[in-house]
PDB file of N, CA and C in Angstrom:
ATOM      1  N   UNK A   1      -0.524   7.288  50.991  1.00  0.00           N
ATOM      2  CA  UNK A   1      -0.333   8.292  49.948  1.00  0.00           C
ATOM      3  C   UNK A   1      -1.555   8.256  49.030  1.00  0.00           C
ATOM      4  N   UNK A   2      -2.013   8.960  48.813  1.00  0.00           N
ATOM      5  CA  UNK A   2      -3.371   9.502  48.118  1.00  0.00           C
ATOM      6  C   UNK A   2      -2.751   9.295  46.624  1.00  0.00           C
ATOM      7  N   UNK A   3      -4.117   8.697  45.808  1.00  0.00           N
ATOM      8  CA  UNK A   3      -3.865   8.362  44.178  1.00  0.00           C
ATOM      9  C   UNK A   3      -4.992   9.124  43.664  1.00  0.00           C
ATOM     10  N   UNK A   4      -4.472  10.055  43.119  1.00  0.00           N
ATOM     11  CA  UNK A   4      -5.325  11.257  42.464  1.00  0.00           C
ATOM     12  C   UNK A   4      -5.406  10.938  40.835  1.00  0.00           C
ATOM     13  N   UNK A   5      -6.624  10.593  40.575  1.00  0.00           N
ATOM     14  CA  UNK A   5      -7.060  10.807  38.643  1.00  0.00           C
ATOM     15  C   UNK A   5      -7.690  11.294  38.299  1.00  0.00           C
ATOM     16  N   UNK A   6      -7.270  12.245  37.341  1.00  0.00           N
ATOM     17  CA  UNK A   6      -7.786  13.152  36.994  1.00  0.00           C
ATOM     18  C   UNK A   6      -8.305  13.092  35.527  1.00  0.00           C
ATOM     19  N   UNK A   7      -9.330  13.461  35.290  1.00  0.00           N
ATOM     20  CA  UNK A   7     -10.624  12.780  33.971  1.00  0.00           C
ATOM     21  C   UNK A   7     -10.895  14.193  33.309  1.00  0.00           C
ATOM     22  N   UNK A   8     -10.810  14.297  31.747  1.00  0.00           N
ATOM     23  CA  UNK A   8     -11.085  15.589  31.211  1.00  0.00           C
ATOM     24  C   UNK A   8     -11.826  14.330  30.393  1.00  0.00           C
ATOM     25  N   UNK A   9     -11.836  15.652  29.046  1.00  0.00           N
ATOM     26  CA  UNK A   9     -12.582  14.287  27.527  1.00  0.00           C
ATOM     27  C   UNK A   9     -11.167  13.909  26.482  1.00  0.00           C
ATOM     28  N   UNK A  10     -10.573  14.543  26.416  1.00  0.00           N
ATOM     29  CA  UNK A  10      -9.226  14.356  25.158  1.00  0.00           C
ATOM     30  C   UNK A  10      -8.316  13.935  25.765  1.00  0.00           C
ATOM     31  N   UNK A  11      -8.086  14.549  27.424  1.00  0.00           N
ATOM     32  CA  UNK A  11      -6.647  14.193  27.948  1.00  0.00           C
ATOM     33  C   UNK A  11      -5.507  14.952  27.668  1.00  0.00           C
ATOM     34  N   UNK A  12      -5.514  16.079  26.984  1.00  0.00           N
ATOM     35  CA  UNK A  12      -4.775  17.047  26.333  1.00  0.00           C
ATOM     36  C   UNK A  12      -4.292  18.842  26.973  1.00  0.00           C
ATOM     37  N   UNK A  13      -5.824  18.737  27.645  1.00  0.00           N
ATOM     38  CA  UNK A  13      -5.199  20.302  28.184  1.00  0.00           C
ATOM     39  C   UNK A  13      -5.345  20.021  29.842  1.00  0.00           C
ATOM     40  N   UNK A  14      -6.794  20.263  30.159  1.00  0.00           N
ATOM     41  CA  UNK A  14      -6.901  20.331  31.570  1.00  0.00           C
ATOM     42  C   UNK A  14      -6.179  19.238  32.597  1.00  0.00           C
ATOM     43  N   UNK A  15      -6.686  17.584  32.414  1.00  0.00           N
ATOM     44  CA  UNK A  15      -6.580  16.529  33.227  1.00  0.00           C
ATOM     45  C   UNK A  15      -4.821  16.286  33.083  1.00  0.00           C
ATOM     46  N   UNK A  16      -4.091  16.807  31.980  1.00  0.00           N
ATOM     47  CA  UNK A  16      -2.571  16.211  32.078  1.00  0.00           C
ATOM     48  C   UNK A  16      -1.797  17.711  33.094  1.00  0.00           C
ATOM     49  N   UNK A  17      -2.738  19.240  32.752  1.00  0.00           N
ATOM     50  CA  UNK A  17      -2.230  20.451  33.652  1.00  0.00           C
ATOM     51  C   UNK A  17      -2.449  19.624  35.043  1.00  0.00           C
ATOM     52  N   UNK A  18      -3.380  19.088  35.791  1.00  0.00           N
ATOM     53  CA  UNK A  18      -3.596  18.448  36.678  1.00  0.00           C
ATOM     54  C   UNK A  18      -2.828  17.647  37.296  1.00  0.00           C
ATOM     55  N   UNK A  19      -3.080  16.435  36.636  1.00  0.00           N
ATOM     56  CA  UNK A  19      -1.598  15.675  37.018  1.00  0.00           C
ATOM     57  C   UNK A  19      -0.350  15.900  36.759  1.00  0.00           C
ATOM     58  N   UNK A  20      -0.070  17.155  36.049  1.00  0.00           N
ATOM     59  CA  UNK A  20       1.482  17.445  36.251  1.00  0.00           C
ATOM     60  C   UNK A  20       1.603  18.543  37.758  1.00  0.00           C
ATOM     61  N   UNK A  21       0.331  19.218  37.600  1.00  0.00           N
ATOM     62  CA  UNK A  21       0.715  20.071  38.797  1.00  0.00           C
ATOM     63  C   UNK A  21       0.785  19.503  40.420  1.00  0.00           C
ATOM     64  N   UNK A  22      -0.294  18.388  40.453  1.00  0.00           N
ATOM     65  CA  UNK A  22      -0.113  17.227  41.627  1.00  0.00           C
ATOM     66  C   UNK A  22       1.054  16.473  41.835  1.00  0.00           C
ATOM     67  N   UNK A  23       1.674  16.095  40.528  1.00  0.00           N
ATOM     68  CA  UNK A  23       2.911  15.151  40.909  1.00  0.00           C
ATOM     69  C   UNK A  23       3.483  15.931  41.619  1.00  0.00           C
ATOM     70  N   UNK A  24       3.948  17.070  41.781  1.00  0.00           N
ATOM     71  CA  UNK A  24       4.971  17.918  42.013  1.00  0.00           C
ATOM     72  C   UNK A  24       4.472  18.287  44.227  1.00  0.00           C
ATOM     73  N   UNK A  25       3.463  17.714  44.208  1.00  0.00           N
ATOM     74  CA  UNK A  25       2.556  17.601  45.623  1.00  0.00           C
ATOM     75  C   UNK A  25       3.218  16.464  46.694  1.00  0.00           C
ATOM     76  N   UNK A  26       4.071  16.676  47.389  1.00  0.00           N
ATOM     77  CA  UNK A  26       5.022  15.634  48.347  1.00  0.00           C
ATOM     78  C   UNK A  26       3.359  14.570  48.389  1.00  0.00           C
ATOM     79  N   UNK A  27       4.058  13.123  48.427  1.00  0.00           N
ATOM     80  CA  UNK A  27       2.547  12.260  49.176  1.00  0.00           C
ATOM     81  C   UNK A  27       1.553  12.248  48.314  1.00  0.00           C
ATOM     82  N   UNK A  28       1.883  12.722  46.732  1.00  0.00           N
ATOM     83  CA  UNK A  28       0.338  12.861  46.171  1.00  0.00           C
ATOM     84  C   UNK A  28       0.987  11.732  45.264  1.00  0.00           C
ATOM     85  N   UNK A  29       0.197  10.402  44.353  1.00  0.00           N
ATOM     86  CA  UNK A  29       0.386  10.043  43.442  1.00  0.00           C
ATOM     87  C   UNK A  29      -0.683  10.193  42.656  1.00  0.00           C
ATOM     88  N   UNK A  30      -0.038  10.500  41.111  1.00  0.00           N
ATOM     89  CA  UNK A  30      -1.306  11.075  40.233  1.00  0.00           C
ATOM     90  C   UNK A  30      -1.188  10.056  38.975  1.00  0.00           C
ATOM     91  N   UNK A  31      -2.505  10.491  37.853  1.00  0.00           N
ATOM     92  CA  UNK A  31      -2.400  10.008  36.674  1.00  0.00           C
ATOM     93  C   UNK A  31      -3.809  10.802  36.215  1.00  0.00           C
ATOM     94  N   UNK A  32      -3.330  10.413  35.022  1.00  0.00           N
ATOM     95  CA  UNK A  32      -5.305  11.505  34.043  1.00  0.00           C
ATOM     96  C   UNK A  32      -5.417  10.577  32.915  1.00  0.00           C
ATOM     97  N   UNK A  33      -6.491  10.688  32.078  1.00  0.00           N
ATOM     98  CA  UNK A  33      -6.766  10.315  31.391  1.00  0.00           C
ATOM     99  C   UNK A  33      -7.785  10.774  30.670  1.00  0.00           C
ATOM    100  N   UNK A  34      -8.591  10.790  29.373  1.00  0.00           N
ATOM    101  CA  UNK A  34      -9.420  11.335  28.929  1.00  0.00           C
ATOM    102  C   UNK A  34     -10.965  10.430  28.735  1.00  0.00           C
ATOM    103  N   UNK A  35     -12.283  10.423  28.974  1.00  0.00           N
ATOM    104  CA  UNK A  35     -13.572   9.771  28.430  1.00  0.00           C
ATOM    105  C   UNK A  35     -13.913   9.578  26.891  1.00  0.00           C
ATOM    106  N   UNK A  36     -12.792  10.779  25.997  1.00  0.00           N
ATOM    107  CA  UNK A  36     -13.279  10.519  24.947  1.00  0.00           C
ATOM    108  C   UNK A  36     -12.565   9.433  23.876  1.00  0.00           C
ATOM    109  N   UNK A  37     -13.214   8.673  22.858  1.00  0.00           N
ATOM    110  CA  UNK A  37     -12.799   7.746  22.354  1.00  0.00           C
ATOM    111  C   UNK A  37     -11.268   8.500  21.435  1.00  0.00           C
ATOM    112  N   UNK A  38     -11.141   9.750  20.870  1.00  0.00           N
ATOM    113  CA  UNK A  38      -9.672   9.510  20.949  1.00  0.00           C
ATOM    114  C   UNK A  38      -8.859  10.685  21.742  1.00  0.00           C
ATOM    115  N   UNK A  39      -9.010  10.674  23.188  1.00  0.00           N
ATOM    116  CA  UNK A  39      -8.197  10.789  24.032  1.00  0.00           C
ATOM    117  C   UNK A  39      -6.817  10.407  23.801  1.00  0.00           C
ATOM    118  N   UNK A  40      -6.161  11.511  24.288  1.00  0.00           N
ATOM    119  CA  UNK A  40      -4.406  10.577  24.391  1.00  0.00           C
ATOM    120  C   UNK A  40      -3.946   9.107  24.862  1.00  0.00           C
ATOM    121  N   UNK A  41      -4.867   9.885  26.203  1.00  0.00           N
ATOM    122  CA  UNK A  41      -4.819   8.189  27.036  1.00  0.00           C
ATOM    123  C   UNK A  41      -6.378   8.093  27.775  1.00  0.00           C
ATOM    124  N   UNK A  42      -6.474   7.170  26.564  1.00  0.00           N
ATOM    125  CA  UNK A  42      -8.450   6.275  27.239  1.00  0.00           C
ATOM    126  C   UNK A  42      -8.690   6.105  28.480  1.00  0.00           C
ATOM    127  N   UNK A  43      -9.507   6.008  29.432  1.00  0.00           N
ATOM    128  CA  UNK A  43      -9.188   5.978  30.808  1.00  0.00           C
ATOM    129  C   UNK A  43      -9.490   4.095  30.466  1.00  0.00           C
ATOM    130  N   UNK A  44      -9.394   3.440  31.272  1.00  0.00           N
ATOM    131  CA  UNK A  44      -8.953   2.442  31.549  1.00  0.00           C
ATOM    132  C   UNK A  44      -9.535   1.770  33.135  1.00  0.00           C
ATOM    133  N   UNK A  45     -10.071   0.781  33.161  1.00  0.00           N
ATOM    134  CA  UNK A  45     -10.656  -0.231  34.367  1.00  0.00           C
ATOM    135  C   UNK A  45      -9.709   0.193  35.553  1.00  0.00           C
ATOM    136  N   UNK A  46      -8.356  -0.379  34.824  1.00  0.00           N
ATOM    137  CA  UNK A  46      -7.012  -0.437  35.647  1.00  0.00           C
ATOM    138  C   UNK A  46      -6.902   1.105  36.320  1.00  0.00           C
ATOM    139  N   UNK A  47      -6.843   2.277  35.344  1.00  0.00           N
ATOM    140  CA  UNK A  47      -6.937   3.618  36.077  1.00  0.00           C
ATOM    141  C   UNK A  47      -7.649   3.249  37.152  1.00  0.00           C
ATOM    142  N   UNK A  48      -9.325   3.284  37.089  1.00  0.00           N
ATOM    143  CA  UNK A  48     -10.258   3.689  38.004  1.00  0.00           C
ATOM    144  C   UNK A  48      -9.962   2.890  39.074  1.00  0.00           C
ATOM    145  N   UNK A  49      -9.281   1.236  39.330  1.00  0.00           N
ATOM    146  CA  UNK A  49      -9.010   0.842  40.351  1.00  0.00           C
ATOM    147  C   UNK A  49      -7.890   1.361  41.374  1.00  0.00           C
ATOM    148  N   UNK A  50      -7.180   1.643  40.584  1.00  0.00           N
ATOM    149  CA  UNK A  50      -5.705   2.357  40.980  1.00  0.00           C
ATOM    150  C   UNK A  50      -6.084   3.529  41.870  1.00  0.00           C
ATOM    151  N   UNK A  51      -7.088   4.438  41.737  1.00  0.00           N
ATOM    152  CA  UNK A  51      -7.299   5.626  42.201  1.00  0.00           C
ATOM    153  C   UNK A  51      -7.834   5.429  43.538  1.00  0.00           C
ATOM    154  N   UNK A  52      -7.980   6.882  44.625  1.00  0.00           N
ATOM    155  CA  UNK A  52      -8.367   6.572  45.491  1.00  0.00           C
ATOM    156  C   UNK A  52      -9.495   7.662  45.600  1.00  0.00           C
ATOM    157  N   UNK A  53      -9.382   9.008  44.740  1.00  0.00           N
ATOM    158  CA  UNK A  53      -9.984   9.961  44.400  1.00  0.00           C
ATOM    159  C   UNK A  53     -10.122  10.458  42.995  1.00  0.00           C
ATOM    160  N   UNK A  54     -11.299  10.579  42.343  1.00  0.00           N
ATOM    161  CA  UNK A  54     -11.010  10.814  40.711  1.00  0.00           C
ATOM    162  C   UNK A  54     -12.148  12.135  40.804  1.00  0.00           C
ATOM    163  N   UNK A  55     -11.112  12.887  40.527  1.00  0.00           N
ATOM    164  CA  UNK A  55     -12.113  14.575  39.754  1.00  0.00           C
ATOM    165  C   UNK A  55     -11.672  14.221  38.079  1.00  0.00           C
ATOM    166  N   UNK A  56     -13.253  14.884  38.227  1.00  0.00           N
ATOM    167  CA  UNK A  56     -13.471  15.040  36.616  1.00  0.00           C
ATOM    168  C   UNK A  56     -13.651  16.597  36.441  1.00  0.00           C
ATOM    169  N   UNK A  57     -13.382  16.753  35.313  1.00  0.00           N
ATOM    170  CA  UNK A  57     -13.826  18.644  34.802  1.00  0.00           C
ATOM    171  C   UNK A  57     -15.288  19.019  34.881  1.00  0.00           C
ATOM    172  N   UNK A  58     -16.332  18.383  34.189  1.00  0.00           N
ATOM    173  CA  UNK A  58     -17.870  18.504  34.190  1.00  0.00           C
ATOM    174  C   UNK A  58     -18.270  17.530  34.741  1.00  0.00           C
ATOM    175  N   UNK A  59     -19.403  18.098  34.622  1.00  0.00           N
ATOM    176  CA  UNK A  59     -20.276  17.413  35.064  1.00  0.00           C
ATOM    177  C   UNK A  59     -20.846  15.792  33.679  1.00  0.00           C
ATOM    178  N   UNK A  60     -20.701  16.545  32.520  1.00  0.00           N
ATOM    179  CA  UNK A  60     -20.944  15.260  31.602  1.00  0.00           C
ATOM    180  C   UNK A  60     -19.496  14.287  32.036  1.00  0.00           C
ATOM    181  N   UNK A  61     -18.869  14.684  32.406  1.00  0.00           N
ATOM    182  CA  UNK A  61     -17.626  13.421  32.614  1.00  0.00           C
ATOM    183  C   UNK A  61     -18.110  12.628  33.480  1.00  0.00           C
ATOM    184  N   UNK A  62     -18.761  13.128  34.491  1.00  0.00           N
ATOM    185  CA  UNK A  62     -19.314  12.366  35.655  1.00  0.00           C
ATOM    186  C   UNK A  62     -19.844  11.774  34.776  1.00  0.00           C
ATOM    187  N   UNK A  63     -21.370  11.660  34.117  1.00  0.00           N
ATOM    188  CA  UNK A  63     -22.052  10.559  33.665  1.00  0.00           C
ATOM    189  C   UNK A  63     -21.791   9.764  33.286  1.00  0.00           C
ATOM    190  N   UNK A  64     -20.629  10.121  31.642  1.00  0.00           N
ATOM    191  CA  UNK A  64     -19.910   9.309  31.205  1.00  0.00           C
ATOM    192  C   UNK A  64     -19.083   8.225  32.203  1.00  0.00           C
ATOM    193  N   UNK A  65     -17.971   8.900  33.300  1.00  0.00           N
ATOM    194  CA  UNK A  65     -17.632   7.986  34.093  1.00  0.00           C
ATOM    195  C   UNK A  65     -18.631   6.793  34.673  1.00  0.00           C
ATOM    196  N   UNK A  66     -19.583   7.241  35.159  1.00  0.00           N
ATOM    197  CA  UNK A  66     -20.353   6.685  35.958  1.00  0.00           C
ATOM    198  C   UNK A  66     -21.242   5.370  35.257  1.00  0.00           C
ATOM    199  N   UNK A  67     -21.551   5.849  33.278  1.00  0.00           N
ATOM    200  CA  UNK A  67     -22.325   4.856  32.544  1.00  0.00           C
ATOM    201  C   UNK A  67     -21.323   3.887  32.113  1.00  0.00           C
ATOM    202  N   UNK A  68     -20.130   4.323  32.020  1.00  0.00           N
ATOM    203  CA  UNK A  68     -19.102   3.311  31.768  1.00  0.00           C
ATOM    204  C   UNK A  68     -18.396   2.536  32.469  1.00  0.00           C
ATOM    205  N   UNK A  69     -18.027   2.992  34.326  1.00  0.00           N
ATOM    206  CA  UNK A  69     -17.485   2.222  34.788  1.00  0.00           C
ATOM    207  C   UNK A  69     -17.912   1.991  36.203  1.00  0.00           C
ATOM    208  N   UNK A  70     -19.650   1.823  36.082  1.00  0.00           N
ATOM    209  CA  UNK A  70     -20.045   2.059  37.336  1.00  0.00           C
ATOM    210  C   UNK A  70     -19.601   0.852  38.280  1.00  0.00           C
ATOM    211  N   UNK A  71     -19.359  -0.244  37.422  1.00  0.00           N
ATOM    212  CA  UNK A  71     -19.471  -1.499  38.343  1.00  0.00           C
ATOM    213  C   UNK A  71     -17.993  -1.344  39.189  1.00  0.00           C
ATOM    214  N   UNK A  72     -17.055  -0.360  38.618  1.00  0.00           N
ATOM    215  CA  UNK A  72     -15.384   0.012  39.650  1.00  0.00           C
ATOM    216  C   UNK A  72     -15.581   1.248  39.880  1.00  0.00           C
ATOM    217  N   UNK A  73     -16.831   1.859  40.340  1.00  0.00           N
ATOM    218  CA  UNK A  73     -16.149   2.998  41.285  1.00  0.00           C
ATOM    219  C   UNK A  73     -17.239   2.871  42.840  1.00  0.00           C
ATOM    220  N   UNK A  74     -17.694   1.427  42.992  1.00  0.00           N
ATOM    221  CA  UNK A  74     -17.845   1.370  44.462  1.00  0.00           C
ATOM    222  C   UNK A  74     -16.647   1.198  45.040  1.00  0.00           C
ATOM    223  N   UNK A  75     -17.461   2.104  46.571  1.00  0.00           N
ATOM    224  CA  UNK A  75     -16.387   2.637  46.652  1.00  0.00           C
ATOM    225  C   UNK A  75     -14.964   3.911  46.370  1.00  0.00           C
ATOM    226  N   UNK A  76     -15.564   4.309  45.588  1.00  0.00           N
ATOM    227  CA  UNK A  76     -14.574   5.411  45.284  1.00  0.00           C
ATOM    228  C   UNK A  76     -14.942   7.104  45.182  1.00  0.00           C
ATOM    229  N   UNK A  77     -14.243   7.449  45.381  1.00  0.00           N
ATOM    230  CA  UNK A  77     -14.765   9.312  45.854  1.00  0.00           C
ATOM    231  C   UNK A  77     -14.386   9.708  44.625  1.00  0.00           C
ATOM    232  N   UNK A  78     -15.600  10.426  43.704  1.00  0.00           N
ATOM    233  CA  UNK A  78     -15.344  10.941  42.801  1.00  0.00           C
ATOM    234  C   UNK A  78     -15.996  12.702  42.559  1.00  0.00           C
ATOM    235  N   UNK A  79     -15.282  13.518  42.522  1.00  0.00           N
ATOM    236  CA  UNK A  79     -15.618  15.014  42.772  1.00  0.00           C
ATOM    237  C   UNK A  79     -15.273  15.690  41.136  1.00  0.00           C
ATOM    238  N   UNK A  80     -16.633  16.099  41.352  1.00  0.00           N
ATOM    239  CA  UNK A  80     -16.568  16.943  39.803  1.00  0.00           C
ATOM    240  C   UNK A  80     -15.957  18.488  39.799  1.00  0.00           C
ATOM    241  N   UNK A  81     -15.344  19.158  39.871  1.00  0.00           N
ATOM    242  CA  UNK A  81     -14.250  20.082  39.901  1.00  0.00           C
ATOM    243  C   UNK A  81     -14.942  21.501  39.076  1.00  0.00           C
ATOM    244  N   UNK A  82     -15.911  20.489  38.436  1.00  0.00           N
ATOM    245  CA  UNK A  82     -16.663  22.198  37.427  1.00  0.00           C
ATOM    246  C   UNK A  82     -15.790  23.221  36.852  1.00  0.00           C
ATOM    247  N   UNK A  83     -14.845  22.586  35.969  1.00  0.00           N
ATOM    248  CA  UNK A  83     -13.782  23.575  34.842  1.00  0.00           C
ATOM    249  C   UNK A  83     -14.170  23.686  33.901  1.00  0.00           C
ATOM    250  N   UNK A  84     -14.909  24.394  32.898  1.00  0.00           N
ATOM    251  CA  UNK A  84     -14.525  24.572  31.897  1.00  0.00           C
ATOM    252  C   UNK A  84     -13.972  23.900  30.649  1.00  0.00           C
ATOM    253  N   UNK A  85     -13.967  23.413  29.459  1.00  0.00           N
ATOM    254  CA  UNK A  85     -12.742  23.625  28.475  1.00  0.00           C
ATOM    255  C   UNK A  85     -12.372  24.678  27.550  1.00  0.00           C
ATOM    256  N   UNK A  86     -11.759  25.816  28.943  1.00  0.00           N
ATOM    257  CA  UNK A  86     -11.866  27.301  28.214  1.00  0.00           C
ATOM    258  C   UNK A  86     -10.043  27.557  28.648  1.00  0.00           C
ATOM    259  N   UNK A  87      -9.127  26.533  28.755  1.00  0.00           N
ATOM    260  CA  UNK A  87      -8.370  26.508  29.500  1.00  0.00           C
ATOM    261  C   UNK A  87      -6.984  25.832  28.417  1.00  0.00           C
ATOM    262  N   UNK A  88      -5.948  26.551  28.361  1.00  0.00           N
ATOM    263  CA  UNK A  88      -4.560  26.061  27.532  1.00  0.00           C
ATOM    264  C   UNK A  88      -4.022  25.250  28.349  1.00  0.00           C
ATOM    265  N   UNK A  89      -3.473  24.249  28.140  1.00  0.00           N
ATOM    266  CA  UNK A  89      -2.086  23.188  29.142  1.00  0.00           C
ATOM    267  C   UNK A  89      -0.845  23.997  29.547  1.00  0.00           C
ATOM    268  N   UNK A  90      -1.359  23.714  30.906  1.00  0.00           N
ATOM    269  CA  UNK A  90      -0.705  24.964  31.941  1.00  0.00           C
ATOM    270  C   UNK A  90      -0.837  26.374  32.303  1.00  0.00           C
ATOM    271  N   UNK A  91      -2.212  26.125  31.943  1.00  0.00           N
ATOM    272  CA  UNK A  91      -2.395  28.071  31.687  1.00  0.00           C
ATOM    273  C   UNK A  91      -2.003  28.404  33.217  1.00  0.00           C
ATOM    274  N   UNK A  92      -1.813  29.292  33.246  1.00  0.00           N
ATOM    275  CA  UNK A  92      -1.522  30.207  35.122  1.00  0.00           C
ATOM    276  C   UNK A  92      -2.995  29.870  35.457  1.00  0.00           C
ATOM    277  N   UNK A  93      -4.043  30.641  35.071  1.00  0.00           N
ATOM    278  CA  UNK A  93      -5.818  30.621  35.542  1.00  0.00           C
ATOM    279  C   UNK A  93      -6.153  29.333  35.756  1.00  0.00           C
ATOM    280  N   UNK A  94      -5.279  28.218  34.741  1.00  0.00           N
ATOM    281  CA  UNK A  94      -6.483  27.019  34.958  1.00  0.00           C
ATOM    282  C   UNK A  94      -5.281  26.101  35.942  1.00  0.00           C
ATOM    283  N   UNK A  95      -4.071  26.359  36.148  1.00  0.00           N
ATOM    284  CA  UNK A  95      -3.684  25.821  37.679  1.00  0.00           C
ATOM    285  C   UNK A  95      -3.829  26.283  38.911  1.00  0.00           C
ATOM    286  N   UNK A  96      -3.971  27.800  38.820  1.00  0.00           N
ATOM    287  CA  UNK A  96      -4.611  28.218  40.291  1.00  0.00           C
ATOM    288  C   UNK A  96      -5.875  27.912  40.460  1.00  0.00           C
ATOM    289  N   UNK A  97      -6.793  27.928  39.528  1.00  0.00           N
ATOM    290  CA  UNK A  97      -8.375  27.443  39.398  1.00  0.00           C
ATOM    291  C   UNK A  97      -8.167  25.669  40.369  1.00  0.00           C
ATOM    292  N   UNK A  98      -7.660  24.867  39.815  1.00  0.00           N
ATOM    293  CA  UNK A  98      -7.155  23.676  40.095  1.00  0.00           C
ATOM    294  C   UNK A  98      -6.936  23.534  41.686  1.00  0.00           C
ATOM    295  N   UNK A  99      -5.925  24.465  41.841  1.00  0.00           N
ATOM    296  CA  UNK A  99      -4.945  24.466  43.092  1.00  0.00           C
ATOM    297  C   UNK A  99      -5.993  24.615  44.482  1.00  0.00           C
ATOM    298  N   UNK A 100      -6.726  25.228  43.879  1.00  0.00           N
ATOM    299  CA  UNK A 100      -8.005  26.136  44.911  1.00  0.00           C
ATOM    300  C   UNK A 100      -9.156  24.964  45.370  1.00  0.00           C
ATOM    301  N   UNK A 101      -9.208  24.168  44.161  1.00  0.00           N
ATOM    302  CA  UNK A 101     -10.527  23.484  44.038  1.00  0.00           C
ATOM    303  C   UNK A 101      -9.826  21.941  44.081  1.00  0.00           C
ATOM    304  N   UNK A 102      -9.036  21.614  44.120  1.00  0.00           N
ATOM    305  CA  UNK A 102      -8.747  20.191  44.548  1.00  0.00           C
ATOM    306  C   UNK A 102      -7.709  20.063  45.670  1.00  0.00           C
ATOM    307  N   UNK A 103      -7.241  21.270  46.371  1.00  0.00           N
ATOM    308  CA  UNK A 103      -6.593  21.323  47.794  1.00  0.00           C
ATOM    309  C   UNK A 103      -7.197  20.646  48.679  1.00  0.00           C
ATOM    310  N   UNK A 104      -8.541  21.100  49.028  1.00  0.00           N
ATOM    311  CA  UNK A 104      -9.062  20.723  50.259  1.00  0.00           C
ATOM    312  C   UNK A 104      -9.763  19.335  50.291  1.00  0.00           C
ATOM    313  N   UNK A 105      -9.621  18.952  49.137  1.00  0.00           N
ATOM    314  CA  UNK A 105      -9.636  16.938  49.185  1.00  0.00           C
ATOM    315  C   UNK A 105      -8.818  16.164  49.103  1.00  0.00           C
ATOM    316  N   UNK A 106      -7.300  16.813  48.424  1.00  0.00           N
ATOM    317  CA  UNK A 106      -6.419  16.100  48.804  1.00  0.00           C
ATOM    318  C   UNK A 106      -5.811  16.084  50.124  1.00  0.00           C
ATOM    319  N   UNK A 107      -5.702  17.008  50.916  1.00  0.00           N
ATOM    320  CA  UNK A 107      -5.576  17.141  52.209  1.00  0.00           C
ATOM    321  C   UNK A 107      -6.358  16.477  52.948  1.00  0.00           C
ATOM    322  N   UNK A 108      -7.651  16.243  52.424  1.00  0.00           N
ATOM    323  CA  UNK A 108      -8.246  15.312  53.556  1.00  0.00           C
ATOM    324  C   UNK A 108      -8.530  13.505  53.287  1.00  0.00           C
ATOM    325  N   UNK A 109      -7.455  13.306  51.856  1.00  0.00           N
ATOM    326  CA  UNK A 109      -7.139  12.046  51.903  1.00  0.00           C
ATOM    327  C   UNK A 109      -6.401  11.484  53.181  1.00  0.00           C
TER     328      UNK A 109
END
């Protein structure tokens, strides 16, 4: 079963639309978290090990991910998703946007 985390900066709109719309994915296990210092939920060592695939929204998340936790993501598939934060929690646009653009990697977990 594929462990999907999903990385915005606050943790508030996009990365929790994400992992609520994945849980609901037979075989998918999810979680999100945010890069920025007050995020809902900080991402965490423990996240990034847990995962087996982590999309982020931008491309600055990537860096950030990458300057902060490079020494735990050998090893790990991380796909930048290129969203926006132009997007409400749960908008219709930014879960079909989602649905479109992280299908064809969870399927090929």
């Amino acid at each position: 079963m594929p462990r999907a985390l999903f990385l915005c900066s606050r943790n508030r709109l996009r990365s929790p639309t994400a992992e609520q719309v994945f849980s609901a994915w037979p075989g998918v296990d999810t979680d999100s978290a945010g890069l920025a210092p007050d995020a809902v939920v900080p991402l965490d060592a423990d996240q990034v090990a847990w995962a087996d695939i982590i999309f982020v929204m931008e491309m600055a998340h990537l860096r950030r991910l990458k300057s902060r936790f490079a020494r735990h993501l050998h090893g790990k598939r991380v796909v930048c998703l290129r969203i926006p934060d132009n997007y409400a929690f749960m908008q219709p646009e930014l879960i079909a946007l989602l649905e479109t653009r992280v299908r064809p990697f969870l399927r090929s977990c």
